[in-house]
Protein backbone atom coordinates (compact mmCIF):
# COMPACT_ATOMS: atom_id res chain seq x y z
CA UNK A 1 55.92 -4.84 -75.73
CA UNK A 2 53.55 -4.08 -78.61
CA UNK A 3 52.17 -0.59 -79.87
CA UNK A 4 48.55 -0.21 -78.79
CA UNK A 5 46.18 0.53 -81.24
CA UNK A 6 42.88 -1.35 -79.89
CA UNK A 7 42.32 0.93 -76.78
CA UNK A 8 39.71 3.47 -75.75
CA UNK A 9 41.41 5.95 -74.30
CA UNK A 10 41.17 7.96 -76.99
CA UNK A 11 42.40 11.13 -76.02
CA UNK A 12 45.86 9.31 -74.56
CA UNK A 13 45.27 10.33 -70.93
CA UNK A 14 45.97 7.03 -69.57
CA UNK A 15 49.51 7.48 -70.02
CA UNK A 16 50.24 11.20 -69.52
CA UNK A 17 52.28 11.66 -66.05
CA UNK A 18 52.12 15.23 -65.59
CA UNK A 19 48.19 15.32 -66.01
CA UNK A 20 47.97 12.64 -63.51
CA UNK A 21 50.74 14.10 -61.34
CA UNK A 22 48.83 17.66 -61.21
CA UNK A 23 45.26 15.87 -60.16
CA UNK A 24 47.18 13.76 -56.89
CA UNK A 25 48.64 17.27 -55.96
CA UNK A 26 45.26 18.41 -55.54
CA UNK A 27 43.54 14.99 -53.64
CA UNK A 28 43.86 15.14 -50.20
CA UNK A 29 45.24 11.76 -48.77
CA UNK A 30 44.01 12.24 -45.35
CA UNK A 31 40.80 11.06 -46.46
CA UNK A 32 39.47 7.82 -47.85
CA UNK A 33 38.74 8.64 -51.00
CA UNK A 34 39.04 4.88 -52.74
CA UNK A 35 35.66 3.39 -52.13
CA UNK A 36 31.91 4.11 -51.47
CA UNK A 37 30.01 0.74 -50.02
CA UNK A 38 26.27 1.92 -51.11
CA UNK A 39 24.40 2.90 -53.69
CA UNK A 40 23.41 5.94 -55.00
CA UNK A 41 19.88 6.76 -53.17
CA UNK A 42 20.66 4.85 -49.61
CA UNK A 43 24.26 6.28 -48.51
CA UNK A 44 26.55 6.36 -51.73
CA UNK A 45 25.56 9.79 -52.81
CA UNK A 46 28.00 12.74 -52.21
CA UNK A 47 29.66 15.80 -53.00
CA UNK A 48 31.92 14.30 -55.28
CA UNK A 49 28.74 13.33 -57.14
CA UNK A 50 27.18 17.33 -56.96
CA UNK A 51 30.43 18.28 -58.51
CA UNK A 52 30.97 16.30 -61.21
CA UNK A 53 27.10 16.26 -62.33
CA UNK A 54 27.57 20.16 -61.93
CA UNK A 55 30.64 19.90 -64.56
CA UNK A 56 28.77 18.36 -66.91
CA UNK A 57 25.87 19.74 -66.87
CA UNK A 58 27.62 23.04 -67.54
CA UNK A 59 29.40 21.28 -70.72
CA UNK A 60 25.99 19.39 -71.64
CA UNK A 61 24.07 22.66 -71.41
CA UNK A 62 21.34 20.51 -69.55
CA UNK A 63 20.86 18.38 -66.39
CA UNK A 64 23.19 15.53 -66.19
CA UNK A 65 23.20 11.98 -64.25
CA UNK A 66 25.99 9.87 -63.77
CA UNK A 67 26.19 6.27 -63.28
CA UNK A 68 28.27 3.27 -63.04
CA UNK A 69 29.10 2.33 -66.66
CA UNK A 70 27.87 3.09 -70.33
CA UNK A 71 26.41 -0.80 -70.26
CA UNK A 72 24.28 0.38 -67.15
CA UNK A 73 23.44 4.19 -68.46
CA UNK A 74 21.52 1.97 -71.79
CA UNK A 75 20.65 -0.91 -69.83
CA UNK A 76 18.63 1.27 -67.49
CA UNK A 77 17.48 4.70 -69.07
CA UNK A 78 15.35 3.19 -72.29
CA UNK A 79 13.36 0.82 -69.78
CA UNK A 80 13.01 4.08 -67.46
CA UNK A 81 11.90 6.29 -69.58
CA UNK A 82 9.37 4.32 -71.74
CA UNK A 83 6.44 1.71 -71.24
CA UNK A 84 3.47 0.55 -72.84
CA UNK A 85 1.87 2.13 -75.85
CA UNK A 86 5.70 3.50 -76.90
CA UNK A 87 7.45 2.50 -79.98
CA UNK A 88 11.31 2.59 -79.89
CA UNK A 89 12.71 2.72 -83.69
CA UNK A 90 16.66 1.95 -83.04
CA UNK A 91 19.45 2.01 -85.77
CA UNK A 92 20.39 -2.63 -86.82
CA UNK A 93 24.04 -1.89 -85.51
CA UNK A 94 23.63 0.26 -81.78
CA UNK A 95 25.51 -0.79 -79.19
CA UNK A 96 24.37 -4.46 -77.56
CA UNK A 97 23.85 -2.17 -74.37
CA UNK A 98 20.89 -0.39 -76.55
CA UNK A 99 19.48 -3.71 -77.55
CA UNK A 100 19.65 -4.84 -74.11
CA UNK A 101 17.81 -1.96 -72.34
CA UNK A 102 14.79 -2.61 -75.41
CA UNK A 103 14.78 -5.97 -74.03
CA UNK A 104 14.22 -5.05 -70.69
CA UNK A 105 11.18 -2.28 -71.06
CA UNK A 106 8.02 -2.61 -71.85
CA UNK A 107 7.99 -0.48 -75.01
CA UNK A 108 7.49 -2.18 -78.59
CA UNK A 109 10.47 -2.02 -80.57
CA UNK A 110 12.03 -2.78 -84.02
CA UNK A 111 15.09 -1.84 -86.01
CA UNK A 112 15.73 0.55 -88.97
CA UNK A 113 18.46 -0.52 -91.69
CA UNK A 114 21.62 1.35 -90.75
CA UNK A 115 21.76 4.72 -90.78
CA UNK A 116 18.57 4.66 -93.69
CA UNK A 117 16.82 7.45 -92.89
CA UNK A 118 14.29 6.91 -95.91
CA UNK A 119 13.53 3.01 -93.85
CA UNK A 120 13.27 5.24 -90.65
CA UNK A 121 10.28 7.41 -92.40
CA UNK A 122 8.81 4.44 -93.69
CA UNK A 123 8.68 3.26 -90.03
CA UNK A 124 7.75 6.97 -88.93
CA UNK A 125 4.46 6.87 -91.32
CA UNK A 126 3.18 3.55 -89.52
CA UNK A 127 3.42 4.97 -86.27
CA UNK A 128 0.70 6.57 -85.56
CA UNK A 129 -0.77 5.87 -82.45
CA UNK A 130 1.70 4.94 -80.04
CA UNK A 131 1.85 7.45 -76.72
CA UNK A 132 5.31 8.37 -77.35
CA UNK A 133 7.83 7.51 -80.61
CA UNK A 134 12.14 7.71 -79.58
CA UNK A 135 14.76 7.07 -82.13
CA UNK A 136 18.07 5.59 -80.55
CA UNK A 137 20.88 5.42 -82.12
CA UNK A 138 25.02 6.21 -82.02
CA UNK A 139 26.59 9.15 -83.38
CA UNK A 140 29.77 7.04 -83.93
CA UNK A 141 29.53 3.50 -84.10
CA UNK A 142 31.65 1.72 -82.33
CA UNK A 143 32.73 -1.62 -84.37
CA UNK A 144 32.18 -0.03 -88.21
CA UNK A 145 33.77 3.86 -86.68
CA UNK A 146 31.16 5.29 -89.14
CA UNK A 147 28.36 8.35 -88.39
CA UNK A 148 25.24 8.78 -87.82
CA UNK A 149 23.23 11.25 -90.09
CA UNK A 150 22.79 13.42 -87.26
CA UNK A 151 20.95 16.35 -89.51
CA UNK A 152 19.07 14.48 -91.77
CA UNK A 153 17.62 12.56 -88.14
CA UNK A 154 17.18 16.32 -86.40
CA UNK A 155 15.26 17.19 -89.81
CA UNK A 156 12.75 13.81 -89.62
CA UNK A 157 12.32 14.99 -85.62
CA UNK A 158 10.81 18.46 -86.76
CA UNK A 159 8.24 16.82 -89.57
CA UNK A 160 7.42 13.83 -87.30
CA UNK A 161 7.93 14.94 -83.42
CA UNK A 162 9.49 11.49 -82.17
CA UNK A 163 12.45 12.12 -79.57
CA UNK A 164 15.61 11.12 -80.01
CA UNK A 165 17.89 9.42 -77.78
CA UNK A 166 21.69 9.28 -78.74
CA UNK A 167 24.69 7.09 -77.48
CA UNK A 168 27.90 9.58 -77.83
CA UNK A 169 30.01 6.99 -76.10
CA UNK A 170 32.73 7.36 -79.34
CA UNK A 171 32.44 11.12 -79.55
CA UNK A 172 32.22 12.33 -75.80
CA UNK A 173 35.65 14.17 -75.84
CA UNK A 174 36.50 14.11 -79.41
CA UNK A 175 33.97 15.78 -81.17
CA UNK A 176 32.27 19.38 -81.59
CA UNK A 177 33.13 22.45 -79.72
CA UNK A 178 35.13 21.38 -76.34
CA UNK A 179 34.50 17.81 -76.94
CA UNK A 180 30.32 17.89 -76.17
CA UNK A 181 30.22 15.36 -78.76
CA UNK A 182 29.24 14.24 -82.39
CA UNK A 183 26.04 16.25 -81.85
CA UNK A 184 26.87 19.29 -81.09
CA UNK A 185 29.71 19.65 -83.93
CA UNK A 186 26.72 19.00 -86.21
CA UNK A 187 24.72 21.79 -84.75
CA UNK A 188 21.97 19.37 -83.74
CA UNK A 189 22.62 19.11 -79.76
CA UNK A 190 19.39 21.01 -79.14
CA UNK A 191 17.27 18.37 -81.24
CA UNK A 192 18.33 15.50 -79.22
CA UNK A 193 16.36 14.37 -75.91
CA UNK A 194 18.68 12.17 -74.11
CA UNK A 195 22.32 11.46 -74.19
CA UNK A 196 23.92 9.10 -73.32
CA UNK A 197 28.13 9.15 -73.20
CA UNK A 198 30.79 7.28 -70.98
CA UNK A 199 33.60 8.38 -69.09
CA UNK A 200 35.64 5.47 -69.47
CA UNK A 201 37.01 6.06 -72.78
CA UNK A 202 37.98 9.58 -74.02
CA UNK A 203 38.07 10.68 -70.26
CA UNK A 204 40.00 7.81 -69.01
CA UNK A 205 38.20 7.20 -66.50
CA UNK A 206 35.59 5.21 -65.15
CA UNK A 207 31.21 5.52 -65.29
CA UNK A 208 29.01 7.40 -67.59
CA UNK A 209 26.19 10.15 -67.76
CA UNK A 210 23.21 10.75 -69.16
CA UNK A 211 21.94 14.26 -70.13
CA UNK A 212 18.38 15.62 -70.94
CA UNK A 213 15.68 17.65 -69.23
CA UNK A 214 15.10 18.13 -65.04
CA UNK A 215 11.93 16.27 -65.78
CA UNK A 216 13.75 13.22 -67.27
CA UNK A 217 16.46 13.09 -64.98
CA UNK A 218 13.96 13.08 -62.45
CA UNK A 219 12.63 10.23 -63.74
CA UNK A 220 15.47 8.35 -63.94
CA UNK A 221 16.58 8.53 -60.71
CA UNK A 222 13.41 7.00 -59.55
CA UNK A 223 13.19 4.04 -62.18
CA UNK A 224 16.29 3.07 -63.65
CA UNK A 225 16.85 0.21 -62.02
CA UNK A 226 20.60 -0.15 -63.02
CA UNK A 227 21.16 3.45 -60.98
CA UNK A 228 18.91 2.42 -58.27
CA UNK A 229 20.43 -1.21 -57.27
CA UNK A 230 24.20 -0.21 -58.10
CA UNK A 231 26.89 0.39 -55.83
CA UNK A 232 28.01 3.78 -56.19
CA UNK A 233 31.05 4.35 -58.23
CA UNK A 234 34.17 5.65 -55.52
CA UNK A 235 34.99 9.49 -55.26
CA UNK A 236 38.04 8.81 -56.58
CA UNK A 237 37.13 8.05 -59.67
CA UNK A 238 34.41 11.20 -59.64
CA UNK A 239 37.03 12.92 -58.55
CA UNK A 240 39.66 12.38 -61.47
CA UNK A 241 36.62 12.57 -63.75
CA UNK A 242 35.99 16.01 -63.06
CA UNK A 243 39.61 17.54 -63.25
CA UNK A 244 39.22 15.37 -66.61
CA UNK A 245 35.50 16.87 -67.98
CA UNK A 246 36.59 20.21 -66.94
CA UNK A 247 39.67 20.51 -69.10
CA UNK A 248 38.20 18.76 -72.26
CA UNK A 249 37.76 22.24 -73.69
CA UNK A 250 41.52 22.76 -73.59
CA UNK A 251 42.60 19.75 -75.36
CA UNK A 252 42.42 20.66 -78.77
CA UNK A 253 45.96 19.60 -79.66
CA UNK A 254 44.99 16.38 -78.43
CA UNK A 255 41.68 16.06 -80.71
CA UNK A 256 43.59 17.72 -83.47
CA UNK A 257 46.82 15.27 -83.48
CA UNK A 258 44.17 12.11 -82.99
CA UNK A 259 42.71 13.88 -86.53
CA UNK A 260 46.11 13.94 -88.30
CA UNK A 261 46.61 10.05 -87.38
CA UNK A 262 43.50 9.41 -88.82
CA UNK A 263 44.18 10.98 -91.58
CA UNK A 264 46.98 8.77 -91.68
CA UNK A 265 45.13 6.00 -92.00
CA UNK A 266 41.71 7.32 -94.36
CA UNK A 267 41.04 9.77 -96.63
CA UNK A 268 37.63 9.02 -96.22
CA UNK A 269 35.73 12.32 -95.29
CA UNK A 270 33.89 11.23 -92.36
CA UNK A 271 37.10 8.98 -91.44
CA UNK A 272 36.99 8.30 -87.53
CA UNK A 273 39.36 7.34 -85.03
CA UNK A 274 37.54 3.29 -84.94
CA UNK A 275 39.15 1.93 -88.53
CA UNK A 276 37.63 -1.80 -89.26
CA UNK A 277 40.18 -3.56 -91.59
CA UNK A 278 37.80 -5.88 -93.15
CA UNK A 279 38.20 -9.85 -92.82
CA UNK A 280 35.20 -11.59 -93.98
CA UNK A 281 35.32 -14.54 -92.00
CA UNK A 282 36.12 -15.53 -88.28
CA UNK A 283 39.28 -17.30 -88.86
CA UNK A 284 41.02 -15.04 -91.63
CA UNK A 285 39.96 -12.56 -88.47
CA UNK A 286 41.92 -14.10 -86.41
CA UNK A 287 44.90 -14.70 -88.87
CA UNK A 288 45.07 -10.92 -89.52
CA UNK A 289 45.23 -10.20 -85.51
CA UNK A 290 48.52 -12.32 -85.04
CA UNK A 291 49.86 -11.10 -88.63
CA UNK A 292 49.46 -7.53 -86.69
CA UNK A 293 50.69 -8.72 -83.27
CA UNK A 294 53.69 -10.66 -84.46
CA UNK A 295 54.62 -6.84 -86.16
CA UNK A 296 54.49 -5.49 -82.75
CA UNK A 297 50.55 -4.15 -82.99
CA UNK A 298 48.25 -5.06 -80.74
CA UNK A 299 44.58 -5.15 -82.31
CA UNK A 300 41.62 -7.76 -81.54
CA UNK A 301 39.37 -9.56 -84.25
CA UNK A 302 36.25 -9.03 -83.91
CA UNK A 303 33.94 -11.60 -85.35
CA UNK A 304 30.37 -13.24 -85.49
CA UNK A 305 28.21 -13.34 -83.56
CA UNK A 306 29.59 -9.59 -82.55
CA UNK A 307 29.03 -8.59 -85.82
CA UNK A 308 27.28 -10.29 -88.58
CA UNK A 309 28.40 -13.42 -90.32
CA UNK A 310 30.75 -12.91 -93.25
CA UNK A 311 31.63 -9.37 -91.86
CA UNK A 312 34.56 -10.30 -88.93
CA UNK A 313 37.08 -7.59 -89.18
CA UNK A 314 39.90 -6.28 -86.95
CA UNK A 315 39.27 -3.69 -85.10
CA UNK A 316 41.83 -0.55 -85.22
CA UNK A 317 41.12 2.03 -82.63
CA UNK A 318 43.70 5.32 -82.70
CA UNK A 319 44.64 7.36 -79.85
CA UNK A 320 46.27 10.56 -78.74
CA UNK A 321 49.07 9.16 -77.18
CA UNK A 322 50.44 7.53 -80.07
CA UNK A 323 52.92 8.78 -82.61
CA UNK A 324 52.90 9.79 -86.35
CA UNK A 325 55.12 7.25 -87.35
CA UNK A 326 53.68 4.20 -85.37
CA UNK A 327 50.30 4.89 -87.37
CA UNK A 328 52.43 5.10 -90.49
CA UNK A 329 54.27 1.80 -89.65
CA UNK A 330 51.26 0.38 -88.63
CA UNK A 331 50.26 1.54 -92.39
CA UNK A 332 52.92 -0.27 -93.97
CA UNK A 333 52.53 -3.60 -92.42
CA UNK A 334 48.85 -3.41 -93.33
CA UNK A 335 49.73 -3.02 -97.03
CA UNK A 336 52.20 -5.98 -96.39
CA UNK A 337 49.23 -8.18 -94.91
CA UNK A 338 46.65 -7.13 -97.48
């Protein structure tokens, strides 16, 4: 058995019994509940769907839409909601989901140096002209655990007007008041257009959502192609994501325990739960990993072409469920490795 530290579930709901045990007391087993044969717009949409879109929503403070996964939420809203005669400006190191739904629009698109907001307004000042401007990028990235400058972006959106679309996929659950997200704990969640956040990783569960205005979320559901020609997720899983979204707001012990085993780990002050211990190359990667596993940790190099050459790291990713003292043996043998 090893000691988990490369999972999502970041809250630690995966493993708690008596959570699960309350939400199967309140499923009833007389119906079929485990699978949904269609998509969305032909015969796959239902209740389960109303409810769970009416959950967030109230937690989003906007319309929401849910879909199958995170990849297809980025895959399919960028292409959606642009075309010709847009520019999309996206941060080098968003999620390959991001880069994948610029590939598949029509929009022009380029890349800003990470999290440089002074490169972002010298892109900014040559964009005059284009129909429409978005900025997309993560509020916590997911292989370096670092943050976007969420204020400093909300502050170039008032001098410049662009919109800004924002993968919370790392902070859904985690972050600002309740667990809306990176955004809203920086007071920002009103400056930002779209979101985009899963619920397959601080919810536990499986799909994602994507919240901005009725007029948006109208247009997604008749041209994102990824919500269109998917197979609707089952109301199980809309089911357990619900009773999840709708207790987020009580699970502060949770968020505040995953804080004190970060802590553990960095004294950095915008320290995350994603910690990259720093490799260099692919191989030394890899050596790392096993050093790790052999001590009863299970962690994952990650190396080029995921990330860029010279820069392969392994990837630590802390969680609710585990305890004070794995994170500070887990400490220890990383001094030992070095």
């Amino acid at each position: 058995f090893y000691c988990n530290m490369a999972s999502n579930d970041y809250l630690g709901l995966s493993g708690d019994v008596g959570l699960q045990r309350e939400f199967w007391e309140g499923v009833d087993a007389s119906r079929f509940v485990m699978s949904n044969p269609s998509s969305r717009l032909i015969a796959g949409n239902s209740a389960h769907y109303d409810r769970l879109e009416q959950t967030l929503s109230d937690v989003m403070g906007r319309p929401s839409l849910v879909v199958g996964s995170g990849y297809l939420a980025n895959c399919g809203a960028l292409p959606a909601l642009t075309g010709r005669g847009d520019l999309i400006l996206a941060d080098k190191y968003v999620h390959a989901s991001v880069i994948d739904g610029l590939r598949l629009g029509e929009a022009e698109w380029t890349r800003f140096n990470h999290n440089d907001m002074t490169h972002l307004e010298r892109l900014l000042r040559k964009a005059a002209g284009y129909r429409r401007v978005w900025v997309a990028t993560e509020s916590i990235f997911s292989m370096d655990g670092d943050v976007a400058p969420l204020r400093e972006l909300a502050t170039l959106k008032r001098r410049y007007g662009f919109r800004i679309y924002l993968d919370e996929a790392h902070a859904f659950g985690l972050r600002g008041e309740g667990g809306r997200g990176y955004a809203c704990g920086c007071g920002v969640l009103d400056d930002v257009d779209v979101v985009v956040a899963t619920l397959g990783k601080a919810c536990a569960s499986a799909g994602a959502f994507v919240a901005c205005d009725a007029t948006l979320r109208e247009t997604l559901i008749n041209r994102m192609r990824t919500l269109i020609f998917s197979t609707a997720l089952p109301p199980i899983s809309l089911m357990w994501s619900d009773f999840v979204v709708r207790r987020l707001a009580d699970m502060d012990a949770r968020r505040e325990h995953l804080e004190r085993l970060v802590r553990t780990l960095s004294d950095a002050p915008e320290a995350t739960h994603i910690v990259p211990i720093m490799a260099g190359e692919n191989a030394h990667a890899i050596e790392m990993a096993e050093a790790f596993r052999m001590a009863g940790f299970w962690v994952n190099a990650i190396r080029h072409p995921t990330v860029p050459r010279g820069k392969a790291r392994v990837r630590v990713s802390l969680n609710a469920g585990l305890r004070l003292e794995d994170v500070e043996n887990f400490r220890q043998v990383w001094n030992a490795i070095g």
